[in-house]
Each structure stands twice: as structure tokens, then as C-alpha cells.
C-alpha atoms as a PDB file:
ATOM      1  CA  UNK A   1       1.389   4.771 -17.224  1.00  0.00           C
ATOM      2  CA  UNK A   2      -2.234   4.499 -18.596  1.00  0.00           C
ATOM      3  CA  UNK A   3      -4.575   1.391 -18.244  1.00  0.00           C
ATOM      4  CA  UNK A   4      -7.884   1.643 -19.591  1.00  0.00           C
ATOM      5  CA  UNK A   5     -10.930  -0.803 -19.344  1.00  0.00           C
ATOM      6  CA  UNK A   6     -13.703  -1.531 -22.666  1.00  0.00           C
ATOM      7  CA  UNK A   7     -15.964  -3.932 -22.976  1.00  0.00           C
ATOM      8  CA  UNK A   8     -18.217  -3.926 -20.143  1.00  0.00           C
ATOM      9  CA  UNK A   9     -22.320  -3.762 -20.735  1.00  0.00           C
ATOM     10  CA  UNK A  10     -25.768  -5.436 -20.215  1.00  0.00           C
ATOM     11  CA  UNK A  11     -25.979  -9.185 -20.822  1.00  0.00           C
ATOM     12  CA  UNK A  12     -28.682 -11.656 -19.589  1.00  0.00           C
ATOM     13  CA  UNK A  13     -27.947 -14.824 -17.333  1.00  0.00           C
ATOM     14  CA  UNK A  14     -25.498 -17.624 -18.672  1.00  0.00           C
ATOM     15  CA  UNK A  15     -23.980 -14.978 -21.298  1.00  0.00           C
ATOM     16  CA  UNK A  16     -20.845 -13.987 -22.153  1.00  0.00           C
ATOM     17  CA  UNK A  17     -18.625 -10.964 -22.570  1.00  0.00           C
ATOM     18  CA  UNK A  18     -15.183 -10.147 -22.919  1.00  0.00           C
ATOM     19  CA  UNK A  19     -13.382  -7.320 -21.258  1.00  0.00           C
ATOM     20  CA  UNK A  20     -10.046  -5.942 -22.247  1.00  0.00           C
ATOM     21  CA  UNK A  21      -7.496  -4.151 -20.397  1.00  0.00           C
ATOM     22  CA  UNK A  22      -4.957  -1.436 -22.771  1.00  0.00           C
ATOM     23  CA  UNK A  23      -1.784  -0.564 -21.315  1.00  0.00           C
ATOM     24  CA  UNK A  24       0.715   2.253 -21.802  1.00  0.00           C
ATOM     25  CA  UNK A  25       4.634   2.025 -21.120  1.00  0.00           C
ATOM     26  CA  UNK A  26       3.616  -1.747 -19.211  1.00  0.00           C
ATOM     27  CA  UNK A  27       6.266  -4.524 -20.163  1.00  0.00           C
ATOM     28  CA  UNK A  28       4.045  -7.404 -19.383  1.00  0.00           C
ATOM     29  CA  UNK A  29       7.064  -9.283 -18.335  1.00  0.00           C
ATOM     30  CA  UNK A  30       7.556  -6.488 -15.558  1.00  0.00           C
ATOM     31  CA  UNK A  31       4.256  -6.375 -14.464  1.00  0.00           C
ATOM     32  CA  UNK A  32       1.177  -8.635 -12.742  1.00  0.00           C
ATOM     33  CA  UNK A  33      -1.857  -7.480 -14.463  1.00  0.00           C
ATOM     34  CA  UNK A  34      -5.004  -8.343 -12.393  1.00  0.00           C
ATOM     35  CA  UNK A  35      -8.876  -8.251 -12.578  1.00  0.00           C
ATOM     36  CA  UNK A  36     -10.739  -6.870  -9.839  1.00  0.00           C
ATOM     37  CA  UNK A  37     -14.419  -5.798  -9.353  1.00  0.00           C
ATOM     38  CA  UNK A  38     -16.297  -4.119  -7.080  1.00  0.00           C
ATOM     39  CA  UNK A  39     -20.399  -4.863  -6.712  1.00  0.00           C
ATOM     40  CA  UNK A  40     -22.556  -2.074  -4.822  1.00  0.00           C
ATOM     41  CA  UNK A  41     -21.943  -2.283  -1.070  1.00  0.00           C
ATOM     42  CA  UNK A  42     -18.904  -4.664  -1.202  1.00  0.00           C
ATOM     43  CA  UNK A  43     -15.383  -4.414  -0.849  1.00  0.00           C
ATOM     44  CA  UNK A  44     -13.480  -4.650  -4.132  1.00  0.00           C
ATOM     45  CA  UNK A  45     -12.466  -8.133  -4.452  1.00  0.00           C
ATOM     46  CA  UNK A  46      -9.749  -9.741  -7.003  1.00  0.00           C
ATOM     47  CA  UNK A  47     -11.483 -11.881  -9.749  1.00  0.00           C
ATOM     48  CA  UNK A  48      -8.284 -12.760 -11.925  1.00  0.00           C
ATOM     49  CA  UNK A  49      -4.377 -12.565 -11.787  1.00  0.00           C
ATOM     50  CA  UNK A  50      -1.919 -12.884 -14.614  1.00  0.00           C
ATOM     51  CA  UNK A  51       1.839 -13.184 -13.552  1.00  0.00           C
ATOM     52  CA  UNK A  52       5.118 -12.626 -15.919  1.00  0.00           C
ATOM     53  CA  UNK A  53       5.802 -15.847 -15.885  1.00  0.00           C
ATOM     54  CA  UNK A  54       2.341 -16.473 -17.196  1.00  0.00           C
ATOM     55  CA  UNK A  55       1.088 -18.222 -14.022  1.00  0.00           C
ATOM     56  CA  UNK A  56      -2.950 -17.231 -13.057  1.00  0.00           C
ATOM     57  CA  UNK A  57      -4.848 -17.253 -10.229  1.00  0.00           C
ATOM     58  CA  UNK A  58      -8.661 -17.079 -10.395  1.00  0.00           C
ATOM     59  CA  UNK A  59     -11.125 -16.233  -7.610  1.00  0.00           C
ATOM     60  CA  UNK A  60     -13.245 -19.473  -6.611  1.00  0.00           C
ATOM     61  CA  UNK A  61     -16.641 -18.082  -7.554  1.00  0.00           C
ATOM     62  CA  UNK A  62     -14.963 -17.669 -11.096  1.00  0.00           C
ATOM     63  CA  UNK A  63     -13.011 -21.029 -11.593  1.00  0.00           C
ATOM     64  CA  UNK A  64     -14.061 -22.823 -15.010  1.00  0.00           C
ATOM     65  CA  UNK A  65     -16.268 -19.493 -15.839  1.00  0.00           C
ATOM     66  CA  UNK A  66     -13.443 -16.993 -16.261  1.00  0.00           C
ATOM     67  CA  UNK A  67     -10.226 -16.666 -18.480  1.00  0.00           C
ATOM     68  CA  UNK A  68      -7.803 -14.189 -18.265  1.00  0.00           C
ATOM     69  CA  UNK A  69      -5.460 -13.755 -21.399  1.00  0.00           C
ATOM     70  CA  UNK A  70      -2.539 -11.703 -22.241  1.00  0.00           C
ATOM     71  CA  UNK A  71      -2.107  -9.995 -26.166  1.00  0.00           C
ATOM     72  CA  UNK A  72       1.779  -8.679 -25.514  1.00  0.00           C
ATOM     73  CA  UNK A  73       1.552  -7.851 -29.223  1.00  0.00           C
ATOM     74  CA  UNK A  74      -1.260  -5.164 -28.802  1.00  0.00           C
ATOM     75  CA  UNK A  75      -0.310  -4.512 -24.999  1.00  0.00           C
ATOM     76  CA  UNK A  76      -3.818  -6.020 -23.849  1.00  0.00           C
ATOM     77  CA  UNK A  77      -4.901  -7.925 -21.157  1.00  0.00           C
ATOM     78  CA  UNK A  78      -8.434  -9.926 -21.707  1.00  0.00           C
ATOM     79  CA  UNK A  79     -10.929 -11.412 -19.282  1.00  0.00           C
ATOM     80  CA  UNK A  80     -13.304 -13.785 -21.221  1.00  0.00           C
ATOM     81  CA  UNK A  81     -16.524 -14.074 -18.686  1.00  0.00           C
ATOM     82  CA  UNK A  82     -18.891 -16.802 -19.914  1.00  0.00           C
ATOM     83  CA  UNK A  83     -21.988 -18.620 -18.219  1.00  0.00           C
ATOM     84  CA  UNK A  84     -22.301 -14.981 -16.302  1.00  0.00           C
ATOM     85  CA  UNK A  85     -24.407 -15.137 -12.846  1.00  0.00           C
ATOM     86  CA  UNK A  86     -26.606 -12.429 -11.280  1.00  0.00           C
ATOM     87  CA  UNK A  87     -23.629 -11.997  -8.530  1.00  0.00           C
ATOM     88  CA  UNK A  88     -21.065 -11.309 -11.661  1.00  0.00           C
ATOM     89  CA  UNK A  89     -22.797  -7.640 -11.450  1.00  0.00           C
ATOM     90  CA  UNK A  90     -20.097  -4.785 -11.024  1.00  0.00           C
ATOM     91  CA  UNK A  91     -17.601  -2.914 -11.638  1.00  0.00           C
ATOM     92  CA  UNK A  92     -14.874  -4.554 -12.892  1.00  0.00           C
ATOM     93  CA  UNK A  93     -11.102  -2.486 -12.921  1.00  0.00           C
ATOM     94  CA  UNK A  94      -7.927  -3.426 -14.124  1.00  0.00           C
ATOM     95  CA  UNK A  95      -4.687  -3.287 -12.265  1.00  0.00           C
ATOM     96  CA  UNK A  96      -1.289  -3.413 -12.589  1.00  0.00           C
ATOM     97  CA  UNK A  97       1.621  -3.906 -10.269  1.00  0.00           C
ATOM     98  CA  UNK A  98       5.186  -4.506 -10.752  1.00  0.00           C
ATOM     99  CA  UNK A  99       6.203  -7.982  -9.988  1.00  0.00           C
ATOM    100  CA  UNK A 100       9.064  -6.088  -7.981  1.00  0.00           C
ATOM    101  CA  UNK A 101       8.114  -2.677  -6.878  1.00  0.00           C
ATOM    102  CA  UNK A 102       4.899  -3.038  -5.108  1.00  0.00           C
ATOM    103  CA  UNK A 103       4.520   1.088  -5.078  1.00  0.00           C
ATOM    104  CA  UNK A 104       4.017   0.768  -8.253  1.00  0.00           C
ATOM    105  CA  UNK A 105       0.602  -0.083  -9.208  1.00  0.00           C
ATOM    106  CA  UNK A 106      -2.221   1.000 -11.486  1.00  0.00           C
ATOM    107  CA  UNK A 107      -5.837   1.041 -11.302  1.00  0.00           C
ATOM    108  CA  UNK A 108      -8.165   1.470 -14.369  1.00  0.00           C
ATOM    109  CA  UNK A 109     -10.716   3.758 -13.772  1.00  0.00           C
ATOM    110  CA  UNK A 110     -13.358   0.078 -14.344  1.00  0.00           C
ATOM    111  CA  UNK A 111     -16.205  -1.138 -16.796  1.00  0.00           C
ATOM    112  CA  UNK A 112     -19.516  -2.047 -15.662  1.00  0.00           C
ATOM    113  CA  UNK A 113     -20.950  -5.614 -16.204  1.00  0.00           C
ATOM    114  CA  UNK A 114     -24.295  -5.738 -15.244  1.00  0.00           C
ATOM    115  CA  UNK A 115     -26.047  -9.307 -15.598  1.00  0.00           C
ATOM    116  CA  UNK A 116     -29.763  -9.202 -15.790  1.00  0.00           C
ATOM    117  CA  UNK A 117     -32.271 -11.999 -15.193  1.00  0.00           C
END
């Protein structure tokens, strides 16, 4: 099982980017796929949660900011970022666990976002 990051880059205060998440041999309706980032010197927090059952749970310093998405068609996992803050800065990894078998989990290997003022 592969998951891969893209997306991430440079962008000034109150921008926008979009990250996206590929998958290999993940059945979105087996799997929680799940934002995450890490900034220098901090623990690796979760930003963003998608469930099977299409249920999502965002991070408070993200609410109304950050989507996440699903594309089952093209086996990708989005995270629209808009009105991006100084603190938004770092590495951001996707991960996937299944929704029944915790062992089995997958990390990206992440995407910087770095916000700039």
C-alpha cells in the first residue's frame, strides 16, 4: 500500500492551496484517511479526518478554513486550505488506517506548506 502527498509549497497569508493524497490498493470504504501535520518543534498533530461513512472531523484551529474531500474515482483524498495563517506552516502527511484493523495504517512520507507574511 502506497500513499503519496503533492501539492504542498510557498503561499503568502490568507491564501489558498490544495493538497492531495494518492492511494494504492486503499478501498476508501475500508479505510479512514486523515490529515496530519507536523510544524518544527511540535508534536504531529491531526488537522483533518475522513471516515467510510463519509463523516469528518476537523481540528479547531482549522474549522471553516479547511475541507477535506474524497475523489473514490481517482483514489484521492484532498485537503482544500484557504485563508492560510502563519501557524498553518508544516509538514503536512497523509494517513491511512483501516476502519477495523488499527495495525494497519499508512503514513505518507508529507508535503511542506510554508505560509509567509
Amino acid at each position: 500500500v502506497q500513499v503519496a502527498e503533492s501539492g504542498g509549497g510557498l503561499v503568502q497569508i490568507g491564501g489558498s492551496l490544495r493538497l492531495s493524497c494518492t492511494t494504492s490498493e486503499i478501498i476508501f470504504s475500508n479505510y479512514e484517511m486523515g490529515w496530519y501535520r507536523q510544524a518544527p518543534g511540535k508534536q504531529r498533530e491531526m488537522v483533518a479526518i475522513i471516515r467510510p461513512d463519509y463523516t469528518i472531523t476537523y481540528a479547531d484551529s482549522v474549522k471553516g478554513r479547511f475541507t477535506i474531500f474524497r475523489d473514490s474515482g481517482k483514489g484521492a483524498v484532498h485537503l482544500q486550505m484557504n485563508t492560510l495563517k502563519v501557524e498553518d506552516t508544516a509538514v503536512y502527511y497523509c494517513n491511512a488506517v483501516h476502519r477495523f484493523i488499527r495495525s494497519a495504517e499508512y503514513w505518507g512520507l508529507g508535503t511542506q506548506v510554508t505560509v509567509s507574511s
